[in-house]
PDB file of N, CA and C in Angstrom:
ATOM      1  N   UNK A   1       0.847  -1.172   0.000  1.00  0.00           N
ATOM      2  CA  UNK A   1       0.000   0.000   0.000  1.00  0.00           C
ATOM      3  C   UNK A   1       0.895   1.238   0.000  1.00  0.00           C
ATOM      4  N   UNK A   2       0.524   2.092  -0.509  1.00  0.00           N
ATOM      5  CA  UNK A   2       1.398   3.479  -1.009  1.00  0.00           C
ATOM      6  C   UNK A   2       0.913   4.591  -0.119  1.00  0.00           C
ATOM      7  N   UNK A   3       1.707   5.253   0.239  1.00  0.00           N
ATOM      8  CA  UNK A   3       0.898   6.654   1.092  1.00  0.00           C
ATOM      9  C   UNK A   3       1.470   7.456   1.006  1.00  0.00           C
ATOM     10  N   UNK A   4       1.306   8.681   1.852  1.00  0.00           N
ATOM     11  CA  UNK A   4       1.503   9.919   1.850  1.00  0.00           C
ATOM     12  C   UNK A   4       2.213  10.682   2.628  1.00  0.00           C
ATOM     13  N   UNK A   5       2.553   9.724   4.158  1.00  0.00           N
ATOM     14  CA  UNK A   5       2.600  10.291   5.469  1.00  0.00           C
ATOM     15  C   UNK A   5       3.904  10.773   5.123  1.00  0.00           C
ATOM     16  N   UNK A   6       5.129  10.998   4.375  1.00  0.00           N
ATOM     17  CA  UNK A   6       6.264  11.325   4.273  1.00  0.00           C
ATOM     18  C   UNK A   6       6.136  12.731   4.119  1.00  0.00           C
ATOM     19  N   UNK A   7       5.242  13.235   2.755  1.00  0.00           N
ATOM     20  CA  UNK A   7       5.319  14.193   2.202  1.00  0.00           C
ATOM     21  C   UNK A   7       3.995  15.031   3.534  1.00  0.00           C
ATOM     22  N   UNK A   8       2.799  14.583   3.437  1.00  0.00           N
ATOM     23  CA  UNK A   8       2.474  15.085   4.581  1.00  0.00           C
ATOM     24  C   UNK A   8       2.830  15.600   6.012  1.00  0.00           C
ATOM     25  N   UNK A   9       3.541  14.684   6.377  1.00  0.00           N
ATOM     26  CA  UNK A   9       4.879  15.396   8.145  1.00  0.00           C
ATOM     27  C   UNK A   9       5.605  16.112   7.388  1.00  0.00           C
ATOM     28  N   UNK A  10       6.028  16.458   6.451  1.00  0.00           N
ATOM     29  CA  UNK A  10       6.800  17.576   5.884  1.00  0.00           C
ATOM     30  C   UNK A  10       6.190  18.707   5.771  1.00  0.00           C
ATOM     31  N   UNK A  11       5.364  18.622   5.221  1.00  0.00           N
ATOM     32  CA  UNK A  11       4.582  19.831   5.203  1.00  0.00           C
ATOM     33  C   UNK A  11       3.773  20.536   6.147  1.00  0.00           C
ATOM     34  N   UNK A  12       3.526  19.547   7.201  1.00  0.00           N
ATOM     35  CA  UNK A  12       3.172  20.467   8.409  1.00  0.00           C
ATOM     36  C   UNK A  12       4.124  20.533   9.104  1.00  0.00           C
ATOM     37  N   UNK A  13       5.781  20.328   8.988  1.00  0.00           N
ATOM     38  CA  UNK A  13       6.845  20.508   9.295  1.00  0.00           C
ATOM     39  C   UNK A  13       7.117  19.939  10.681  1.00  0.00           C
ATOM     40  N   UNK A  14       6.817  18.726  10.878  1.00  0.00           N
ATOM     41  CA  UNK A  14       6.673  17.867  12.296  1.00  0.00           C
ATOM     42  C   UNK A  14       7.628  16.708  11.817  1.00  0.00           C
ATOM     43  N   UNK A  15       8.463  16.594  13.054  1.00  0.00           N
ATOM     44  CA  UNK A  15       9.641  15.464  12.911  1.00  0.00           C
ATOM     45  C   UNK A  15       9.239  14.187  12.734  1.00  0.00           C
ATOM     46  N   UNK A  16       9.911  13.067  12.185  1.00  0.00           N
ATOM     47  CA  UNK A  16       9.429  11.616  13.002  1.00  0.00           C
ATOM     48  C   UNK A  16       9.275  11.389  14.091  1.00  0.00           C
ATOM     49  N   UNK A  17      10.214  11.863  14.901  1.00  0.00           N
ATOM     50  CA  UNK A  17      10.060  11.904  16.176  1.00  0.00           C
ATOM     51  C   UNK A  17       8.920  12.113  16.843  1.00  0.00           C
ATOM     52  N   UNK A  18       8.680  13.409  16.845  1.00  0.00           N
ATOM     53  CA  UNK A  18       7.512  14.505  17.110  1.00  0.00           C
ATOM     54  C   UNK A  18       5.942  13.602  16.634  1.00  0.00           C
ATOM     55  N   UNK A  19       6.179  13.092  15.337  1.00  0.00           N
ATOM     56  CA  UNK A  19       4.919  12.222  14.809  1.00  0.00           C
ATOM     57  C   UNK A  19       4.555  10.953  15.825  1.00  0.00           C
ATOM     58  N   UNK A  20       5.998  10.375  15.920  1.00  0.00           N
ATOM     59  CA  UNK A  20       6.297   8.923  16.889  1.00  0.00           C
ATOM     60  C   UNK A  20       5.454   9.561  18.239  1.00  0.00           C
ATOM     61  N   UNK A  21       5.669  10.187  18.618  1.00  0.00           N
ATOM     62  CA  UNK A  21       5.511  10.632  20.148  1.00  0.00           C
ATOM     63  C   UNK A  21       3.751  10.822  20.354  1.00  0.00           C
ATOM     64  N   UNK A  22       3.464  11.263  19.360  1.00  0.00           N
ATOM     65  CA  UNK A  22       1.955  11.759  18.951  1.00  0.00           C
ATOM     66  C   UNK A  22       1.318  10.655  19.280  1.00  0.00           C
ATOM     67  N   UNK A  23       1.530   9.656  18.194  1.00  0.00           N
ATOM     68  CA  UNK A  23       1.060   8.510  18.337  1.00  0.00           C
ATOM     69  C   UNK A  23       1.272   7.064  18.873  1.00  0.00           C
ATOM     70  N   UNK A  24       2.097   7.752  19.915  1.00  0.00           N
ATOM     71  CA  UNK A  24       2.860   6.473  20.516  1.00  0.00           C
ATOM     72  C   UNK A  24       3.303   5.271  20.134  1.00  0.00           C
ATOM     73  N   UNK A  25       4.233   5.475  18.961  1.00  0.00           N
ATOM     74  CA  UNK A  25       4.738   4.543  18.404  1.00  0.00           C
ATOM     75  C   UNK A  25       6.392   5.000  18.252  1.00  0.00           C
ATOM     76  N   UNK A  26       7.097   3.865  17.526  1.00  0.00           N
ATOM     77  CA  UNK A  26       8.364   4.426  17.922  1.00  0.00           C
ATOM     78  C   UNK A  26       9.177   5.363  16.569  1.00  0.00           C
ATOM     79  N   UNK A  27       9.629   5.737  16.322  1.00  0.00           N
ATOM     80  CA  UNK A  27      10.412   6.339  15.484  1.00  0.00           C
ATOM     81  C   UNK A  27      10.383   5.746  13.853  1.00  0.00           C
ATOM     82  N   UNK A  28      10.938   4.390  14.066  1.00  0.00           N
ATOM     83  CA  UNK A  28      11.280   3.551  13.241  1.00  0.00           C
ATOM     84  C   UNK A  28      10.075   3.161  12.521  1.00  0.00           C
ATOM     85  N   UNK A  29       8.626   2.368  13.352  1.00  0.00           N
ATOM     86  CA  UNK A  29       7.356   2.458  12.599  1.00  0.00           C
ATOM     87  C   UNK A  29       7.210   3.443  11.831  1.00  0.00           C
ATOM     88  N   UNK A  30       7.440   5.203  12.049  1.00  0.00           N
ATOM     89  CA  UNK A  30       7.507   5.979  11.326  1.00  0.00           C
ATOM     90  C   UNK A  30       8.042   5.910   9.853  1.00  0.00           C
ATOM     91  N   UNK A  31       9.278   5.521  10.188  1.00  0.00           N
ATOM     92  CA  UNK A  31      10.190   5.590   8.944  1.00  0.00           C
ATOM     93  C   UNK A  31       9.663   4.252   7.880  1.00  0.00           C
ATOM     94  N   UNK A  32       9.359   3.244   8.593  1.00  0.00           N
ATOM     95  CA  UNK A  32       8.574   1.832   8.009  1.00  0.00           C
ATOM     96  C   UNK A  32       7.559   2.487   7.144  1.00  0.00           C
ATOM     97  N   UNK A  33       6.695   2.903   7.369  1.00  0.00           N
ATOM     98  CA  UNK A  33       5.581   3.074   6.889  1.00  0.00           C
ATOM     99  C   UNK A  33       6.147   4.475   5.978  1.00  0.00           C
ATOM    100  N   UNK A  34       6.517   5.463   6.041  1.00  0.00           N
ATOM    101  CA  UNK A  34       7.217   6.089   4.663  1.00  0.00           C
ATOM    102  C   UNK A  34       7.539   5.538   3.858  1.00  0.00           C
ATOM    103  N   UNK A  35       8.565   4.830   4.008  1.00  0.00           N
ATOM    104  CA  UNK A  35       9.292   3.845   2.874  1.00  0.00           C
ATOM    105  C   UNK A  35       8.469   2.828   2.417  1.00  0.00           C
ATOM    106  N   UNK A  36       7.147   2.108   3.021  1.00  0.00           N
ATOM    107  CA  UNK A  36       6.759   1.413   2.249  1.00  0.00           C
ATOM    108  C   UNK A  36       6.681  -0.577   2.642  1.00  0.00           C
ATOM    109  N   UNK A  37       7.612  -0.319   3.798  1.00  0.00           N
ATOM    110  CA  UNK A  37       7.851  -1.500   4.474  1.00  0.00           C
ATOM    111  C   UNK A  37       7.313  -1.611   5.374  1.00  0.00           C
ATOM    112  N   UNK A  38       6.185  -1.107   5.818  1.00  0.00           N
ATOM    113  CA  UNK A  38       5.141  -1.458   6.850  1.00  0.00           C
ATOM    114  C   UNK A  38       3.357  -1.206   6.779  1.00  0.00           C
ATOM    115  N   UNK A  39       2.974  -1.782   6.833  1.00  0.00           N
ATOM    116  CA  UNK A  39       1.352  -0.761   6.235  1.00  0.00           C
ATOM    117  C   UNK A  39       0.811  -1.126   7.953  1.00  0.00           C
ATOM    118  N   UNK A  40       0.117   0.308   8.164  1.00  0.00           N
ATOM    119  CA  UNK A  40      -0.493   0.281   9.428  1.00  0.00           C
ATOM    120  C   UNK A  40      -1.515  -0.450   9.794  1.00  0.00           C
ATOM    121  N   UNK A  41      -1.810  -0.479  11.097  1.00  0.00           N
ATOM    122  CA  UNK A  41      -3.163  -1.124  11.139  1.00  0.00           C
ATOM    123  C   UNK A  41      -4.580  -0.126  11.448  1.00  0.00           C
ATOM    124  N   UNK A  42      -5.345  -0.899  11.337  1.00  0.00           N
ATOM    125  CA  UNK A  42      -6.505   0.295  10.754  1.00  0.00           C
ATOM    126  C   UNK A  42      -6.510   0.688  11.952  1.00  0.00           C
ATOM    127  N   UNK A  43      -5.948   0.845  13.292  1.00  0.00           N
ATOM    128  CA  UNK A  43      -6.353   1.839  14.510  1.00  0.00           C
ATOM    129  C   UNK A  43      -5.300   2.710  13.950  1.00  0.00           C
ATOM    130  N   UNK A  44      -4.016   2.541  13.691  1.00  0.00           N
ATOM    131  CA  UNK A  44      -2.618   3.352  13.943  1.00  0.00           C
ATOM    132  C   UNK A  44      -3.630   4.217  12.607  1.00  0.00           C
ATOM    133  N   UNK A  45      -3.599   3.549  11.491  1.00  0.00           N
ATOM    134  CA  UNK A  45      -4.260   4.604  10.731  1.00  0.00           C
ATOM    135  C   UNK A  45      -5.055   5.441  10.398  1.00  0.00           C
ATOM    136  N   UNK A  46      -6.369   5.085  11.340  1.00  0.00           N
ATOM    137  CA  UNK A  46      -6.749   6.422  12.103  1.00  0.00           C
ATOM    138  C   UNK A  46      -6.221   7.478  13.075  1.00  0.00           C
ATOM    139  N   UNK A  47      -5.614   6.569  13.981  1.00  0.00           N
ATOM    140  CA  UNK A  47      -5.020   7.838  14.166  1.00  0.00           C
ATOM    141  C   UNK A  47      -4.075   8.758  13.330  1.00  0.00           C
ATOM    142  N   UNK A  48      -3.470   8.672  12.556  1.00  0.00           N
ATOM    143  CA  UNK A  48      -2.650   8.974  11.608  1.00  0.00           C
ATOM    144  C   UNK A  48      -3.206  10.795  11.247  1.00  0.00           C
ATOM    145  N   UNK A  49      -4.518   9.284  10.576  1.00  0.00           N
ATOM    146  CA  UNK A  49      -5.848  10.612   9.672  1.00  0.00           C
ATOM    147  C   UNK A  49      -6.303  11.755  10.665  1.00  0.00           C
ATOM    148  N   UNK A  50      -6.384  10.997  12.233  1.00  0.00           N
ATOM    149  CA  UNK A  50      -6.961  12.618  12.817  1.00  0.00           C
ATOM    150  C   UNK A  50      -5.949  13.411  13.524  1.00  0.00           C
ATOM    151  N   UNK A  51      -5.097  12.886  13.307  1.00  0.00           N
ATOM    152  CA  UNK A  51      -3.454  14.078  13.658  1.00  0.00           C
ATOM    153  C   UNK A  51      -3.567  14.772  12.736  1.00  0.00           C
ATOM    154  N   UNK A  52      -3.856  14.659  11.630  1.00  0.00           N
ATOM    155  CA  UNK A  52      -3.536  15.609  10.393  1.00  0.00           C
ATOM    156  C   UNK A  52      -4.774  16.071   9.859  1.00  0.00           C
ATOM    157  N   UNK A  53      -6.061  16.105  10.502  1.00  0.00           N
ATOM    158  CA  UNK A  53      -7.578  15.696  10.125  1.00  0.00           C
ATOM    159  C   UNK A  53      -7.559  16.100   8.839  1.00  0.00           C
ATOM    160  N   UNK A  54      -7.396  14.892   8.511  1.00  0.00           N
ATOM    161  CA  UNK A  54      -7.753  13.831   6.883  1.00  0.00           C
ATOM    162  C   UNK A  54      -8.345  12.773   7.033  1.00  0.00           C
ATOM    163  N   UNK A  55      -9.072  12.107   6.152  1.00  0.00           N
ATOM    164  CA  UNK A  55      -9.247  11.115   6.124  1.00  0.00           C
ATOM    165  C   UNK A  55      -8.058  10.048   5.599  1.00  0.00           C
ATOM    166  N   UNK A  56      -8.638   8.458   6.221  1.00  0.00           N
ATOM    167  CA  UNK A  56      -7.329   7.655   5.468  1.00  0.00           C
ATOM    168  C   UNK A  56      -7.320   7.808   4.100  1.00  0.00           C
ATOM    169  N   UNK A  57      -7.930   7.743   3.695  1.00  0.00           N
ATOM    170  CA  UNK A  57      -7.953   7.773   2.111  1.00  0.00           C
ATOM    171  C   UNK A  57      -7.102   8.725   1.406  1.00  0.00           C
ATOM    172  N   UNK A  58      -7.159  10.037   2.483  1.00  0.00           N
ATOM    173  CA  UNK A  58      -6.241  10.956   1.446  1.00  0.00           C
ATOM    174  C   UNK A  58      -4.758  10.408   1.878  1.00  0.00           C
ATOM    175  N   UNK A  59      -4.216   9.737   2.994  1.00  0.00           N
ATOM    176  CA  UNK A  59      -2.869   9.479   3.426  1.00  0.00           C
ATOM    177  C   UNK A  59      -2.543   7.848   2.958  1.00  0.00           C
ATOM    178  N   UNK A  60      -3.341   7.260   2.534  1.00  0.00           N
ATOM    179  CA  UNK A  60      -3.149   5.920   2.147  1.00  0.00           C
ATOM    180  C   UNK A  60      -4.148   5.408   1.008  1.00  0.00           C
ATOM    181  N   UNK A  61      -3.034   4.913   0.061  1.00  0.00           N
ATOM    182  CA  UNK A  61      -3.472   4.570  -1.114  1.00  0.00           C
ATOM    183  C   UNK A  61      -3.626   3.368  -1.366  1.00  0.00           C
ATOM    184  N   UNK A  62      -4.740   2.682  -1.297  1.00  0.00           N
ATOM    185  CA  UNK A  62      -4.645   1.039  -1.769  1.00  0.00           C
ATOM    186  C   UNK A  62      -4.646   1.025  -3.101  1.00  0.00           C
ATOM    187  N   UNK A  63      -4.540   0.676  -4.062  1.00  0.00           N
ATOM    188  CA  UNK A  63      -4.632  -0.180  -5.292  1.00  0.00           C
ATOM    189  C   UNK A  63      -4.553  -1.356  -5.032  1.00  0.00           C
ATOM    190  N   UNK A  64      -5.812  -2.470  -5.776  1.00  0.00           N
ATOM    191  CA  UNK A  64      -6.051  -3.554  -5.597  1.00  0.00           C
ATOM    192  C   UNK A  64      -4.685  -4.226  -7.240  1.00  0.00           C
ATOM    193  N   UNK A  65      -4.736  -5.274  -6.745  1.00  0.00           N
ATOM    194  CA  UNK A  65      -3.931  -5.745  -8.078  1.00  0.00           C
ATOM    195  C   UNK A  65      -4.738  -6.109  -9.252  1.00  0.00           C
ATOM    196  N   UNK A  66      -4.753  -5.804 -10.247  1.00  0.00           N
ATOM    197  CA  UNK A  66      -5.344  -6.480 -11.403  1.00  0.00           C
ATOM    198  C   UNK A  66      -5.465  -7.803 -11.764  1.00  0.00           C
ATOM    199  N   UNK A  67      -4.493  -8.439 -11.071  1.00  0.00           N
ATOM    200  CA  UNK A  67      -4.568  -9.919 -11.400  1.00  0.00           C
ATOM    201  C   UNK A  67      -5.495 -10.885 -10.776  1.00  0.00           C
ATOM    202  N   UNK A  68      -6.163 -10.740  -9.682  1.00  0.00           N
ATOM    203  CA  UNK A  68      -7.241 -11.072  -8.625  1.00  0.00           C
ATOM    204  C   UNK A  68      -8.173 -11.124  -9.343  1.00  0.00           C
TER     205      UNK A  68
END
C-alpha cells in the first residue's frame, strides 16, 4: 500500500520523532511506513488521519492488483 505520510509530516513541518511521540509509536514504525515497508493497522491509521484531520484515504493509497 502506497501513502503519503512522508510528504504530509513535511509539510506540516513535524519530525518523526515529534509524529512517533503523537502517536505512541516508535520512530522507526515511522520511517517503516514512509518507505513502504510497513502498512499500518486500521487503529494506527486512524489515528494517523486525525493528527492531520484527513481522512485515510487521502494518506493511504490502496490499489487492488489487477490480477485477482
Amino acid at each position: 500500500m502506497n501513502n503519503r505520510l512522508e510528504e504530509i509530516r513535511k509539510k506540516h513541518g513535524i519530525k518523526q520523532e515529534e509524529l512517533a511521540a503523537a502517536l505512541e509509536v516508535s520512530r522507526q514504525t515511522i520511517g517503516s511506513l514512509e518507505n513502504g515497508r510497513y502498512n499500518p493497522s486500521i487503529l494506527l491509521a486512524f489515528k494517523i488521519a486525525r493528527f492531520f484531520g484527513m481522512t485515510i484515504e487521502e494518506i493511504f493509497i490502496y490499489e487492488e492488483d489487477e490480477n485477482v
